[in-house]
C-alpha atoms as a PDB file:
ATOM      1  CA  UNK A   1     140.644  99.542  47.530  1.00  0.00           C
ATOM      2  CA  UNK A   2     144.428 100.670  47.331  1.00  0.00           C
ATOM      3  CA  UNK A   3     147.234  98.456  46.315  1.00  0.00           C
ATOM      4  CA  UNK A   4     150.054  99.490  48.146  1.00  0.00           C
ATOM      5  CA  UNK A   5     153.451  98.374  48.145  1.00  0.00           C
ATOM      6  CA  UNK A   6     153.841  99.360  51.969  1.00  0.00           C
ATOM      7  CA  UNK A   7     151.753  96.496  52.692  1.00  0.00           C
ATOM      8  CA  UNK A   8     152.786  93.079  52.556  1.00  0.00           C
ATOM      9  CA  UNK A   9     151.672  90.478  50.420  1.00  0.00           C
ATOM     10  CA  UNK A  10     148.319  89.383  50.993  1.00  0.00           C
ATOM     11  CA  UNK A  11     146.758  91.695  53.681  1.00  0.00           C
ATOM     12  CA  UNK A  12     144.411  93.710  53.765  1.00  0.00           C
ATOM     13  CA  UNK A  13     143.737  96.768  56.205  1.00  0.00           C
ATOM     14  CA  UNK A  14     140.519  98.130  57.127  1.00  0.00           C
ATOM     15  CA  UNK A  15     140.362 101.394  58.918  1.00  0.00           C
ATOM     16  CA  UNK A  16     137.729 101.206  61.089  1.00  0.00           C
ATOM     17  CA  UNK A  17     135.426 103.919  61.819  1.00  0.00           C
ATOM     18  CA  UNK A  18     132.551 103.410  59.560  1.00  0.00           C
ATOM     19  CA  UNK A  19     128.108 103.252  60.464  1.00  0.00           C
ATOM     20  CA  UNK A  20     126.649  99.768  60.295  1.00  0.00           C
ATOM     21  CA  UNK A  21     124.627 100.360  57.029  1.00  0.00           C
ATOM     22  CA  UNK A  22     123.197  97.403  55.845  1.00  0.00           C
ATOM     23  CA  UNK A  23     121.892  97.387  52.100  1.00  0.00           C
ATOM     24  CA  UNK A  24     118.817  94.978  53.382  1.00  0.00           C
ATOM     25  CA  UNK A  25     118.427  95.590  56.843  1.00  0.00           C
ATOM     26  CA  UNK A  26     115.903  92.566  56.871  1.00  0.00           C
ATOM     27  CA  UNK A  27     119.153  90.798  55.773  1.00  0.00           C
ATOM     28  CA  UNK A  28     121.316  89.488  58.636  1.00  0.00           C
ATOM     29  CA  UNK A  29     124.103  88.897  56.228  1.00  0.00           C
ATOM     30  CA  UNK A  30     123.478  92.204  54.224  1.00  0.00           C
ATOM     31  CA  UNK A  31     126.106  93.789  52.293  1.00  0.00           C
ATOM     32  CA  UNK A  32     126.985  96.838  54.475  1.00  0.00           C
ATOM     33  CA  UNK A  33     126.951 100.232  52.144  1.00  0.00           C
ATOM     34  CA  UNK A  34     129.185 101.849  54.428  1.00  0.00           C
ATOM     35  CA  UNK A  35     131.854  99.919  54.965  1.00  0.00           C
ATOM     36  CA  UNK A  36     131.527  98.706  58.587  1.00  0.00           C
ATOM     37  CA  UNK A  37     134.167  96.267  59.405  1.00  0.00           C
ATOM     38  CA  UNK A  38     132.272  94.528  62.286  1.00  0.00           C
ATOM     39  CA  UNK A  39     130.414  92.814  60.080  1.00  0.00           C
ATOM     40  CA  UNK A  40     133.511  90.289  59.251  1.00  0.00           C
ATOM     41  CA  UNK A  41     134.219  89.177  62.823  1.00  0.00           C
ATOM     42  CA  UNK A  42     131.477  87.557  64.878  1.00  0.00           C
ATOM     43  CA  UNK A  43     130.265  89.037  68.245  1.00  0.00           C
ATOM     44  CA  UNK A  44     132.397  86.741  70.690  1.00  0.00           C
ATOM     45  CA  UNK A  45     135.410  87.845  72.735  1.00  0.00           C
ATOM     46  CA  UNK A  46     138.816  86.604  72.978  1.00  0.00           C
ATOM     47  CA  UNK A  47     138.183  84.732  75.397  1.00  0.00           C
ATOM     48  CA  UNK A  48     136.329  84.276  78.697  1.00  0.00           C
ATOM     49  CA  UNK A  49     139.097  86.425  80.311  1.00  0.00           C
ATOM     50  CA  UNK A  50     139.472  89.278  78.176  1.00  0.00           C
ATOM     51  CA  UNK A  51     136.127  89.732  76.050  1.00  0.00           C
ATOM     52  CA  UNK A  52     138.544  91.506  73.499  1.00  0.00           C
ATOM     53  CA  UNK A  53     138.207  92.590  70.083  1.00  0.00           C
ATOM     54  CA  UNK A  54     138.762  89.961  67.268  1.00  0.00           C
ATOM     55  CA  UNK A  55     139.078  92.212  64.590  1.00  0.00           C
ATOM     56  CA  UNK A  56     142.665  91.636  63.835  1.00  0.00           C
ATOM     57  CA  UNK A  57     142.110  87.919  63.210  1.00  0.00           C
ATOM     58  CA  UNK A  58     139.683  88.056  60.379  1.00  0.00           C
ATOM     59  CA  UNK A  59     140.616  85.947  57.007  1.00  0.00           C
ATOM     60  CA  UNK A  60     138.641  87.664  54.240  1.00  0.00           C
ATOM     61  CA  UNK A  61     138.681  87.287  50.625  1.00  0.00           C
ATOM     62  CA  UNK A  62     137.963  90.170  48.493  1.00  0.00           C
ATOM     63  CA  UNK A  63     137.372  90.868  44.973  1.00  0.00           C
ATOM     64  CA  UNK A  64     136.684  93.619  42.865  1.00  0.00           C
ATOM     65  CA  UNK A  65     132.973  95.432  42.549  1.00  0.00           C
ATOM     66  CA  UNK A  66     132.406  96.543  39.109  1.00  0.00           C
ATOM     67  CA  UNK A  67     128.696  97.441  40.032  1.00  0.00           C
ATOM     68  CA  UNK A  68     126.901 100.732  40.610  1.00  0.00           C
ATOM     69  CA  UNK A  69     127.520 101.781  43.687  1.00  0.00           C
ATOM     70  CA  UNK A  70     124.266 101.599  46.209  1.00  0.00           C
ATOM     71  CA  UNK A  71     123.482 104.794  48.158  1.00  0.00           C
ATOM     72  CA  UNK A  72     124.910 105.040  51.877  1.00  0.00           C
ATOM     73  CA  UNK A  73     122.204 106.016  54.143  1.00  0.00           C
ATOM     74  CA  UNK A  74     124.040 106.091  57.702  1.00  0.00           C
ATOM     75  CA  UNK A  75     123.928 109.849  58.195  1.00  0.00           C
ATOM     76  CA  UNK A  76     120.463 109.776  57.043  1.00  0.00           C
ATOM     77  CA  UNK A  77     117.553 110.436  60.303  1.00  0.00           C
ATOM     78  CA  UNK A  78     115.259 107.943  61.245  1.00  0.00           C
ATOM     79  CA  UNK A  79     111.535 107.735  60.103  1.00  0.00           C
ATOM     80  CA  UNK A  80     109.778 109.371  63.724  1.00  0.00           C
ATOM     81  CA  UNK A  81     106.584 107.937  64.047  1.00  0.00           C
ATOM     82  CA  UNK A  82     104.281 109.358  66.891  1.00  0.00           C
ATOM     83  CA  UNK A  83     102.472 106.555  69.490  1.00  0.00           C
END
């Protein structure tokens, strides 16, 4: 995170961009390593007209992570497993 005069008071942006990778992915409401910002927003539309995205309506509260970072494995290939 980046405090930055440039942004107003009580904002936060999140470039988005980033590989779902969730730290359990048994975990529904895993932390994700990576980053991904669709994990704040639910997976509804707008509305039944426009089915647009809701990411710029998202109240978050964040606070500072003083532990050790956990590994990001998005770029990492699958495990292939023959049939």
């Amino acid at each position: 995170m980046i405090v930055d005069s440039d942004l107003r008071s009580d904002v936060v942006q999140l470039s988005t961009g980033a590989w779902y990778d969730p730290l359990d992915p048994a975990d529904p409401d895993s932390l994700c390593v990576h980053g991904n910002p669709n994990v704040l927003t639910p997976d509804i539309g707008t509305s039944s007209l426009s089915h647009g995205c809701t990411g710029q309506h998202v109240l978050v509260q964040i606070e500072k992570f003083d532990g050790a970072l956990p590994p990001v494995k998005a770029f990492d290939p699958p495990v292939l497993r023959s049939r």
